[in-house]
Protein backbone atom coordinates (compact mmCIF):
# COMPACT_ATOMS: atom_id res chain seq x y z
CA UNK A 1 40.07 42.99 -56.60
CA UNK A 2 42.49 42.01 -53.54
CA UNK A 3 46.21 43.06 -54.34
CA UNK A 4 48.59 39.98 -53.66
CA UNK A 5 51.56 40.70 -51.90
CA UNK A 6 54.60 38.39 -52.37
CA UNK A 7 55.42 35.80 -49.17
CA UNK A 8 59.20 36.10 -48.35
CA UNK A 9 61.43 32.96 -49.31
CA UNK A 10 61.59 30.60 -46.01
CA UNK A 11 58.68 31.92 -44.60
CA UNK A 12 56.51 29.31 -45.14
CA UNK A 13 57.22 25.79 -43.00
CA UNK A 14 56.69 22.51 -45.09
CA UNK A 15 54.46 19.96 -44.12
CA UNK A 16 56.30 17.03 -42.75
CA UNK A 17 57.09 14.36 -44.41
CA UNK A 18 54.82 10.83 -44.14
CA UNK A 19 56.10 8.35 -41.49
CA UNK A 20 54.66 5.19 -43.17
CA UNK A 21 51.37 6.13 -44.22
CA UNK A 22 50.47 2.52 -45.22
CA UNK A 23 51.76 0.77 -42.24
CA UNK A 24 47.62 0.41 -41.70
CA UNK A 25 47.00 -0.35 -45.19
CA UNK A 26 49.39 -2.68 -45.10
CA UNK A 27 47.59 -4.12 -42.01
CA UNK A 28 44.11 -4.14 -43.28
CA UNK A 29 45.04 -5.29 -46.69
CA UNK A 30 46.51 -8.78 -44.63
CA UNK A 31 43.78 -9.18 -42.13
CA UNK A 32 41.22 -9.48 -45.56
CA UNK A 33 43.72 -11.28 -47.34
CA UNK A 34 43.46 -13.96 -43.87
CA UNK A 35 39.49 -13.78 -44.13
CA UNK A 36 38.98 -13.99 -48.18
CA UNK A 37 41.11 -17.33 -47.65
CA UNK A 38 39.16 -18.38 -44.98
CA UNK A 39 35.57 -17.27 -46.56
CA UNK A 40 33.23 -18.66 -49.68
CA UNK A 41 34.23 -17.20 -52.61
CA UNK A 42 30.68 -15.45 -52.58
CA UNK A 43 31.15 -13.04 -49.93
CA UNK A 44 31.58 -9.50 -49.22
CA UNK A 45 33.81 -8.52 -46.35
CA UNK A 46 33.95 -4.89 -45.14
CA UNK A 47 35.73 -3.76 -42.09
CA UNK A 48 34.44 -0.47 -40.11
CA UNK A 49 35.87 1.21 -37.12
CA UNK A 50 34.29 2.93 -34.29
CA UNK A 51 36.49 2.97 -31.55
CA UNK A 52 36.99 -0.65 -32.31
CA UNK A 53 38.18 -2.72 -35.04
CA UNK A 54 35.14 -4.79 -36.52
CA UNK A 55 34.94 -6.77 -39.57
CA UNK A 56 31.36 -7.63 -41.45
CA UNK A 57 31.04 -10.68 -43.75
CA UNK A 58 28.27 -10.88 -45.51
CA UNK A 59 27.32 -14.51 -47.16
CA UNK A 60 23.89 -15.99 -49.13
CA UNK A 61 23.61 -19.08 -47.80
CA UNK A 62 23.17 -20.33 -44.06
CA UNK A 63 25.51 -23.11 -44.81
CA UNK A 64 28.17 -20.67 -45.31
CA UNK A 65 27.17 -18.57 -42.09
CA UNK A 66 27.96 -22.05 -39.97
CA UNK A 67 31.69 -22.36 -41.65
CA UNK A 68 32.62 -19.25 -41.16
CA UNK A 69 31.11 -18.78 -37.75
CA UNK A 70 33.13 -22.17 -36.64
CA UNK A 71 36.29 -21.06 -38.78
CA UNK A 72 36.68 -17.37 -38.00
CA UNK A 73 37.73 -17.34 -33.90
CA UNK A 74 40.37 -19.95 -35.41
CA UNK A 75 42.24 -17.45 -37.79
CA UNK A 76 45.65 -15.90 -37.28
CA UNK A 77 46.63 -18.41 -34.35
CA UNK A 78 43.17 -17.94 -32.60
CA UNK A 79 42.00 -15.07 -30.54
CA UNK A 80 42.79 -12.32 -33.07
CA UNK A 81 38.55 -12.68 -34.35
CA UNK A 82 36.59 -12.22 -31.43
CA UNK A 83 32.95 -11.45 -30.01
CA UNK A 84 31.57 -12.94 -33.43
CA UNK A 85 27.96 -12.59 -33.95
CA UNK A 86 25.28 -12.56 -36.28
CA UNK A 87 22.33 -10.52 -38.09
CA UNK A 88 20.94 -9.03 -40.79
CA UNK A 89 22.62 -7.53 -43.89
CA UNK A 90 21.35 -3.70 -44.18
CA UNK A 91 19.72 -3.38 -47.65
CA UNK A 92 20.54 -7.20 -48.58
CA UNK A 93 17.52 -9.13 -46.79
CA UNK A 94 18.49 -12.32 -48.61
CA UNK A 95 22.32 -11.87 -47.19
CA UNK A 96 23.36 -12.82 -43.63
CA UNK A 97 25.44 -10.77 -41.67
CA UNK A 98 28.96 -12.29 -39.12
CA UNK A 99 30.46 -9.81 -37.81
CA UNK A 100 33.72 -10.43 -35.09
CA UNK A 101 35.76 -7.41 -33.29
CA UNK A 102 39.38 -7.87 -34.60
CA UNK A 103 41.55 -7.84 -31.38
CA UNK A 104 44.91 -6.15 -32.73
């Protein structure tokens, strides 16, 4: 076995301390909280990012795909849901897919 040799006291920098880790959290956590509000209760909202910003709602029925289509470029003041479009639910084929870039 390896012998283990002893590191001299104050040889060994600390990792800095957190800004605000949650400052995004915090973010993300009120952008959903703006959509769930918005949305049918029976919905599953998921946000991914790429590059950009993009949240995915999916819904079950088409009725619901029309509200939130004509509701979501409206949230936060307008402007802050945009590009929305719509498709397919991977997995889900009796699900509908809106999906909007969040401008932020």
């Amino acid at each position: 076995m390896g012998e283990m040799t002893a590191i001299p006291a104050g040889s060994v920098e600390l990792f800095p301390p957190p800004l605000h880790a949650s400052l995004v959290t915090d973010e993300l956590g009120r952008l959903m909280g703006m959509v769930k509000a918005a949305c049918p209760e029976a919905t599953a909202i998921r946000f991914d990012f790429d590059g950009k910003l993009r949240v995915h709602i999916d819904v079950r029925s088409r009725s619901d795909v029309a509200v939130i289509e004509t509701i979501l470029p409206a949230l936060g003041g307008g402007g802050l849901f945009q590009g929305v479009t719509l498709g397919a639910t991977p997995h889900h084929p009796f699900h509908h897919r809106i999906s909007a870039l969040v401008d932020r």
